[in-house]
Protein backbone atom coordinates (compact mmCIF):
# COMPACT_ATOMS: atom_id res chain seq x y z
CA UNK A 1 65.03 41.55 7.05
CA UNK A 2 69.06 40.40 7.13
CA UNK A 3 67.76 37.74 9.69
CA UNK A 4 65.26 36.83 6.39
CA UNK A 5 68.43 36.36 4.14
CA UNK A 6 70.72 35.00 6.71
CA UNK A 7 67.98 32.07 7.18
CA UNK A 8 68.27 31.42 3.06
CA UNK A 9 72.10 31.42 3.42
CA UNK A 10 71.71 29.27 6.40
CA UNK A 11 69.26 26.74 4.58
CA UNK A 12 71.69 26.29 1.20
CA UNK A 13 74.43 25.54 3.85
CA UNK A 14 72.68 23.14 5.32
CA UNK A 15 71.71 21.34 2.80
CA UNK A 16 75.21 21.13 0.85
CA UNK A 17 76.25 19.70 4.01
CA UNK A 18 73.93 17.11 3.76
CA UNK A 19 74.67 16.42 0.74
CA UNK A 20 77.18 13.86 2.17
CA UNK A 21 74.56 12.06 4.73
CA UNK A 22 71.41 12.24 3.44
CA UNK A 23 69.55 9.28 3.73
CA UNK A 24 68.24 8.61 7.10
CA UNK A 25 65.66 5.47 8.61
CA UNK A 26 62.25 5.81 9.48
CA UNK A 27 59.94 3.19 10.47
CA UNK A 28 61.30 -0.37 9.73
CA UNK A 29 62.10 -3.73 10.43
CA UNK A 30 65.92 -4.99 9.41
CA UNK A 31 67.77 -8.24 9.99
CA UNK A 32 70.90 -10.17 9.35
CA UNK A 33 71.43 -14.05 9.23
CA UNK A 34 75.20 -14.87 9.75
CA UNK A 35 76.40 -18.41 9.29
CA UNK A 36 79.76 -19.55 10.91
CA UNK A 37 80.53 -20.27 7.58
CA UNK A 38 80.26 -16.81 6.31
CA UNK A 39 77.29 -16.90 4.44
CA UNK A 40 74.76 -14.38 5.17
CA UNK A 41 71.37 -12.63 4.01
CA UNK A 42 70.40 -9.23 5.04
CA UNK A 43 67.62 -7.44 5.14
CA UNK A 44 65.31 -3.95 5.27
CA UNK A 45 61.80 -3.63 4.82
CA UNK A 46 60.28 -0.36 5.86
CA UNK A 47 61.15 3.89 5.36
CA UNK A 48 64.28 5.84 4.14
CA UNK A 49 64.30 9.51 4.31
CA UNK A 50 66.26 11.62 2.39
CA UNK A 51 66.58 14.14 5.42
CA UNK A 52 64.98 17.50 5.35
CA UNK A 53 64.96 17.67 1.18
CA UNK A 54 61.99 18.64 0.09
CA UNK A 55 61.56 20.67 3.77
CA UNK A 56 64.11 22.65 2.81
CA UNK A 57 63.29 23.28 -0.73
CA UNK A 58 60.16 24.66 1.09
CA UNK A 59 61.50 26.78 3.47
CA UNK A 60 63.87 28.29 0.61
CA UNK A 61 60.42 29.08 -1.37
CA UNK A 62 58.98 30.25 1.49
CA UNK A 63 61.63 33.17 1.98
CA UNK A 64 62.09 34.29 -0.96
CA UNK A 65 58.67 36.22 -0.59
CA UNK A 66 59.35 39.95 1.42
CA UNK A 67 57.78 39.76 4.92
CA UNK A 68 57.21 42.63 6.34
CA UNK A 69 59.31 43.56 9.75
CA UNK A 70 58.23 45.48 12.45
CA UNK A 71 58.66 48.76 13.75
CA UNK A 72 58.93 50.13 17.13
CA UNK A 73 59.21 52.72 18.67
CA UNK A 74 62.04 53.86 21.61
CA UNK A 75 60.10 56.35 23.91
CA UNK A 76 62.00 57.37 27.60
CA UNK A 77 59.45 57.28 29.60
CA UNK A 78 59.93 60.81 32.18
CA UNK A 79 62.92 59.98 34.70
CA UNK A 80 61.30 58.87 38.57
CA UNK A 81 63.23 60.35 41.48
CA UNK A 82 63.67 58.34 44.51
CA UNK A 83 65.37 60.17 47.62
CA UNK A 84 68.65 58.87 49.34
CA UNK A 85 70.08 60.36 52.29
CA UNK A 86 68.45 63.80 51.00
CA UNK A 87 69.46 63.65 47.91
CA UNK A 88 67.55 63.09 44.57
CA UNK A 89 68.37 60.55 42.26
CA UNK A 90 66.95 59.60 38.81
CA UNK A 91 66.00 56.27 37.84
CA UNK A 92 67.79 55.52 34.61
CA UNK A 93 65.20 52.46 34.01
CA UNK A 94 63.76 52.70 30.06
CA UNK A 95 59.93 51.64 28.44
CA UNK A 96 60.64 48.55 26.40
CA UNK A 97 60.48 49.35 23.14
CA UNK A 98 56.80 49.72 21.84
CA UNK A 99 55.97 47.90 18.26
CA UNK A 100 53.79 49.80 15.79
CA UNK A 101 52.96 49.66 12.32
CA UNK A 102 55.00 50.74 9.99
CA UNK A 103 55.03 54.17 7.93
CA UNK A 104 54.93 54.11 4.01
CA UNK A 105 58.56 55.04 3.74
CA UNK A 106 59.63 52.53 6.40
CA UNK A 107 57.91 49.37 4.19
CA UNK A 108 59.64 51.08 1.10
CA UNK A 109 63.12 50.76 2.86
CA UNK A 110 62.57 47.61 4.01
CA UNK A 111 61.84 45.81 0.59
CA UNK A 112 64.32 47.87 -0.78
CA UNK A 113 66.99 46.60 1.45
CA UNK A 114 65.57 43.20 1.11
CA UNK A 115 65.53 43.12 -3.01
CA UNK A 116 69.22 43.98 -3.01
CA UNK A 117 70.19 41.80 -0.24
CA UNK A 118 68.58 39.18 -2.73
CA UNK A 119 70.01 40.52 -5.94
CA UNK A 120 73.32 40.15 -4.59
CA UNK A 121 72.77 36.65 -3.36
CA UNK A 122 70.94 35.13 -5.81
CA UNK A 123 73.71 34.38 -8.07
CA UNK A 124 75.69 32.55 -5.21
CA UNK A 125 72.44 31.05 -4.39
CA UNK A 126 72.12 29.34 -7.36
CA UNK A 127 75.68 27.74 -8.07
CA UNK A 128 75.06 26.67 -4.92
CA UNK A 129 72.20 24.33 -5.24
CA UNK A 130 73.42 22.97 -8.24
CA UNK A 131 76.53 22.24 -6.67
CA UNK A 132 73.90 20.59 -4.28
CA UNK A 133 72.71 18.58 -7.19
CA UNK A 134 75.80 18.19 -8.68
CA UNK A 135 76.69 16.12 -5.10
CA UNK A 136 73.48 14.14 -5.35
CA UNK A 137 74.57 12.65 -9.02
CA UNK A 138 71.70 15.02 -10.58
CA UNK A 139 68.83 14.83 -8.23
CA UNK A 140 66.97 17.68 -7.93
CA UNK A 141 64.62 17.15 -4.72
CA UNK A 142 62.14 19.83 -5.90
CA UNK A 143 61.42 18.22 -8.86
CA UNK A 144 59.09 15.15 -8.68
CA UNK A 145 60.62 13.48 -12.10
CA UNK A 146 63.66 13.94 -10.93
CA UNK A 147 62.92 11.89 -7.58
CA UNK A 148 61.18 9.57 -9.54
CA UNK A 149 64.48 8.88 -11.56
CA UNK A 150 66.24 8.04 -8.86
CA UNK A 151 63.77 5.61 -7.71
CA UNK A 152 64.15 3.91 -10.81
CA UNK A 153 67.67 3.94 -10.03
CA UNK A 154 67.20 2.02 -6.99
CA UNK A 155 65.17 -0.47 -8.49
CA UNK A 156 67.57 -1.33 -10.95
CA UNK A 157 70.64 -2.52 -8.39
CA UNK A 158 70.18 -5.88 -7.15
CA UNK A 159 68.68 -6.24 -3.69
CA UNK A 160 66.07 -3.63 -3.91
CA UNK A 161 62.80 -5.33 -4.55
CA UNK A 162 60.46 -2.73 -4.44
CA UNK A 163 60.84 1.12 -4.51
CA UNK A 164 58.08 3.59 -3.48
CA UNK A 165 58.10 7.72 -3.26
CA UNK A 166 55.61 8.56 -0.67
CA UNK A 167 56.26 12.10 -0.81
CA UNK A 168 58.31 14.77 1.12
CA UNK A 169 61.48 13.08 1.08
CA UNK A 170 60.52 9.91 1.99
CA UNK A 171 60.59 6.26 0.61
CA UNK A 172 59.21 3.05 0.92
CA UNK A 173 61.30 0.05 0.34
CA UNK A 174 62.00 -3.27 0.17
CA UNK A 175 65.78 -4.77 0.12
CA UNK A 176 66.66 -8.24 0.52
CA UNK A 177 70.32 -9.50 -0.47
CA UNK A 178 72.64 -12.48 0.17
CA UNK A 179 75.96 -13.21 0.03
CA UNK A 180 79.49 -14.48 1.52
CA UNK A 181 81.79 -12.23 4.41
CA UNK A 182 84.76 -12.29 2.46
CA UNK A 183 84.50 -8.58 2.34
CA UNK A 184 82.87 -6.18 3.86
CA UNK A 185 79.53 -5.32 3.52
CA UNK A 186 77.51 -2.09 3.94
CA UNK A 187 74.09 -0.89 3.68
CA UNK A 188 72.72 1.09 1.69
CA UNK A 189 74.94 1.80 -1.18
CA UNK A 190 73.63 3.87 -4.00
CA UNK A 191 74.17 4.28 -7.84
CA UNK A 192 76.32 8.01 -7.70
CA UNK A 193 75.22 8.89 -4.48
CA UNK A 194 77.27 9.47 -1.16
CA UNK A 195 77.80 6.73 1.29
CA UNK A 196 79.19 8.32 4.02
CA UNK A 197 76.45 7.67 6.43
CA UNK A 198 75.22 3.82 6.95
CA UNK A 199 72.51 2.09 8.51
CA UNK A 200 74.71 -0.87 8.47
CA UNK A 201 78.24 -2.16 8.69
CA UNK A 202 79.18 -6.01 8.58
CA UNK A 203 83.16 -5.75 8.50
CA UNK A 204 85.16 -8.93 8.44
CA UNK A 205 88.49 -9.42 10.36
CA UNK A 206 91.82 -11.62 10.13
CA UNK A 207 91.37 -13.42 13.04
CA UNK A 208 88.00 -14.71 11.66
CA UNK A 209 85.62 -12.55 13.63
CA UNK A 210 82.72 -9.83 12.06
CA UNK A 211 82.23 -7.18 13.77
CA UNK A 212 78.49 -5.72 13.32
CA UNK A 213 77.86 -2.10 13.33
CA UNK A 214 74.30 -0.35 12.80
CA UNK A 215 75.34 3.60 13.26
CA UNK A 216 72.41 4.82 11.06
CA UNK A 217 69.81 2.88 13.78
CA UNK A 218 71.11 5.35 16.64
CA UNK A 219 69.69 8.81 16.39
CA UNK A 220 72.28 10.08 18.42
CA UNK A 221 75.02 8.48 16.73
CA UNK A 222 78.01 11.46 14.53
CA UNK A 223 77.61 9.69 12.17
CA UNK A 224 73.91 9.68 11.58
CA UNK A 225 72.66 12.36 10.08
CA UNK A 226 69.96 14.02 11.88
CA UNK A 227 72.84 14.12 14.63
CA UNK A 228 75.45 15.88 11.93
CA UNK A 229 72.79 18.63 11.29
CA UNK A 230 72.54 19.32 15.17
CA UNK A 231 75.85 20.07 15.49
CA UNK A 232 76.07 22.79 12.38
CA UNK A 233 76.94 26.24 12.55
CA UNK A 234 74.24 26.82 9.84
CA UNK A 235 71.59 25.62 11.95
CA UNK A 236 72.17 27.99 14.69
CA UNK A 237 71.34 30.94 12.62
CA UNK A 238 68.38 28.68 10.96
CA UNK A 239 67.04 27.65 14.20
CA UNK A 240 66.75 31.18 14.99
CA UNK A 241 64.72 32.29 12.57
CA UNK A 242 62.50 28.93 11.06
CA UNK A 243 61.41 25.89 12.51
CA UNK A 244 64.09 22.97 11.81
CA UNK A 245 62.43 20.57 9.14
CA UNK A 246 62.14 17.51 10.65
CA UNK A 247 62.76 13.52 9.32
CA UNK A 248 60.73 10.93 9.81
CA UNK A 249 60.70 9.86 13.31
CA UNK A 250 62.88 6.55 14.12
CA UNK A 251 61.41 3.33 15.05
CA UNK A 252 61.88 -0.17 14.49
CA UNK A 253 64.09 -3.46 15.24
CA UNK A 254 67.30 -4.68 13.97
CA UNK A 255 67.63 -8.63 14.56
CA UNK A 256 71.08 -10.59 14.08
CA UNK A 257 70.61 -14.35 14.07
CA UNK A 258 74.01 -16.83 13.46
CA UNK A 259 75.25 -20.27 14.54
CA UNK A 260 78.41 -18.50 14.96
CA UNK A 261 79.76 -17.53 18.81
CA UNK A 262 78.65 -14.37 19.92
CA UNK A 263 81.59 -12.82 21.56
CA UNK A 264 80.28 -9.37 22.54
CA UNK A 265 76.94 -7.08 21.94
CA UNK A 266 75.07 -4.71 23.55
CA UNK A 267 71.45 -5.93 23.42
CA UNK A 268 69.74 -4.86 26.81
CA UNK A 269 68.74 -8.82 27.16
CA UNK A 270 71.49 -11.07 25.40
CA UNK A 271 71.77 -13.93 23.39
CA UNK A 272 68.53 -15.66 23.17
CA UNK A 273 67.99 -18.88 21.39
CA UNK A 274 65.89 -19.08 17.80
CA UNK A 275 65.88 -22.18 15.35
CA UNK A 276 68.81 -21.41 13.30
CA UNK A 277 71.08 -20.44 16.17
CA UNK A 278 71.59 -17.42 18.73
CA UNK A 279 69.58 -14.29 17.82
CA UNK A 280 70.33 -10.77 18.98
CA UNK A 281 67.57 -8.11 18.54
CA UNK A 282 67.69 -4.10 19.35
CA UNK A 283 64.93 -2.37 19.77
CA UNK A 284 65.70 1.32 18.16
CA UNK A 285 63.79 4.38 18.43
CA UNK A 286 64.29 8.09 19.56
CA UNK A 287 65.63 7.55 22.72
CA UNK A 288 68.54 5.10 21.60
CA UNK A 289 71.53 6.18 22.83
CA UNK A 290 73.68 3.34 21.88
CA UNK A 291 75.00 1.83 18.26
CA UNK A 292 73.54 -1.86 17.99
CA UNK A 293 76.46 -3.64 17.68
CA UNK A 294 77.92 -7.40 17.96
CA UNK A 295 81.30 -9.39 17.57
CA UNK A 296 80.99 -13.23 15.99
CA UNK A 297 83.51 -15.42 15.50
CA UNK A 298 83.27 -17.76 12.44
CA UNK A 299 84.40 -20.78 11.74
CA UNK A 300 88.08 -21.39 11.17
């Protein structure tokens, strides 16, 4: 039953930690023109997640119904003698422990134990998630209006062309934008929501270079998010007693194109040549292991 409460604890943790890297890609298609001259237009088309949400609203429903746990019994079985040297000796081996069902009284104690183990939390509980919310600018992922909300939200910033809730957590979108690198420029950035985890990072230098980053297309990047929920303390004791919720699953491409020079990437096949210039393309899925990323030097 504590391993029942623990798990609720363990779930609230989790997703206040989340609350700083939510969103997370699914299946999509994203590029980036650069021109030497610092122009450049970037582009996603395709799935955002926000990670585990409405999974985890789910779960927390789910345990907050009393399960029954069960009993067993702890027989000896009789002690076997074995002889050594002339000499009998017990064998201290022991019956595992033998489950059975569970006596009136024993159910009694057990919700009992379980309805003040949740009368004390529930209080905590709840400032909890709405310090959840709180973190989130007001979204409530269990509420569908609320969701809906912030899709209007997106839809009202300038590069997001078309916002749909598919359900679970997970979005459909379409975000085009275009501008100059005389600052840096990441994606996504949300109306009074975190950015502390990006998909991508186009960061200009002094010495005329832009470096190109794409942490959120590398599921085993820290600073991705389904990476920052491996490594929690609160998933250890959730992973012991529920099934993690899991994101959509990773796949697409990330293309750079630019008639600037490419002085380093890490595409497994280079540079290749397109009409407007070099173009650099990643291929990213679950078994990336490496942050697409590219150095181009503009002109002076």
């Amino acid at each position: 039953m504590m391993k029942r409460i623990g798990a609720v604890g363990a779930i609230v943790a989790l997703a206040l930690t989340l609350s700083a890297c939510l969103l997370t890609p699914g299946r999509f298609v994203s590029a980036l023109d650069l021109r030497k001259d610092g122009q450049f237009t970037f582009t996603y088309k395709g799935e955002i997640s926000m990670f585990g949400l409405a999974q985890l609203a789910a779960m927390d429903k789910r345990n907050s119904e009393f399960k029954e746990s069960p009993c067993y019994d702890y027989e000896s079985p009789a002690p076997a003698k074995s002889k050594k040297k002339g000499a009998e000796e017990e064998d201290d081996t022991f019956a595992e422990p033998k489950e059975r069902p569970c006596t009136a009284e024993e159910l009694a104690e057990q919700k009992l134990d379980w309805e003040e183990a949740r009368k004390e939390s529930a209080a905590r509980e709840k400032k909890d998630l709405e310090e959840m919310k709180a973190a989130l600018g007001g979204l409530d992922p269990t509420d569908p209006k609320s969701i809906e909300e912030f899709a209007g939200r997106l839809r009202r910033q300038a590069g997001w062309k078309a916002v749909t809730y598919k359900g679970d957590g997970l979005f459909d979108v379409d975000y085009a934008i275009a501008g100059k690198v005389d600052h840096d420029f990441i994606f996504p950035i949300i109306e009074k929501f975190p950015t502390t985890n990006t998909f991508v990072q186009v960061l200009r230098r002094n010495d005329g270079t832009v470096r190109i980053d794409a942490p959120g297309f590398n599921p085993g990047s820290t600073t991705n998010p389904m990476a920052q929920a491996m490594g929690m303390g609160a998933l250890s004791t959730l992973s012991k007693s529920e099934k993690m919720p899991k994101g959509p699953e990773m796949e697409g491409t990330f293309t750079l194109t630019t008639n600037g020079q490419i002085l380093a990437n890490n595409t497994d096949e280079g540079a290749k040549p397109g009409t407007t210039g070099q173009m650099l393309e990643w291929k990213v899925n679950v078994r990336t292991t490496a942050t697409p990323t590219a150095l181009v030097k503009l002109a002076n």
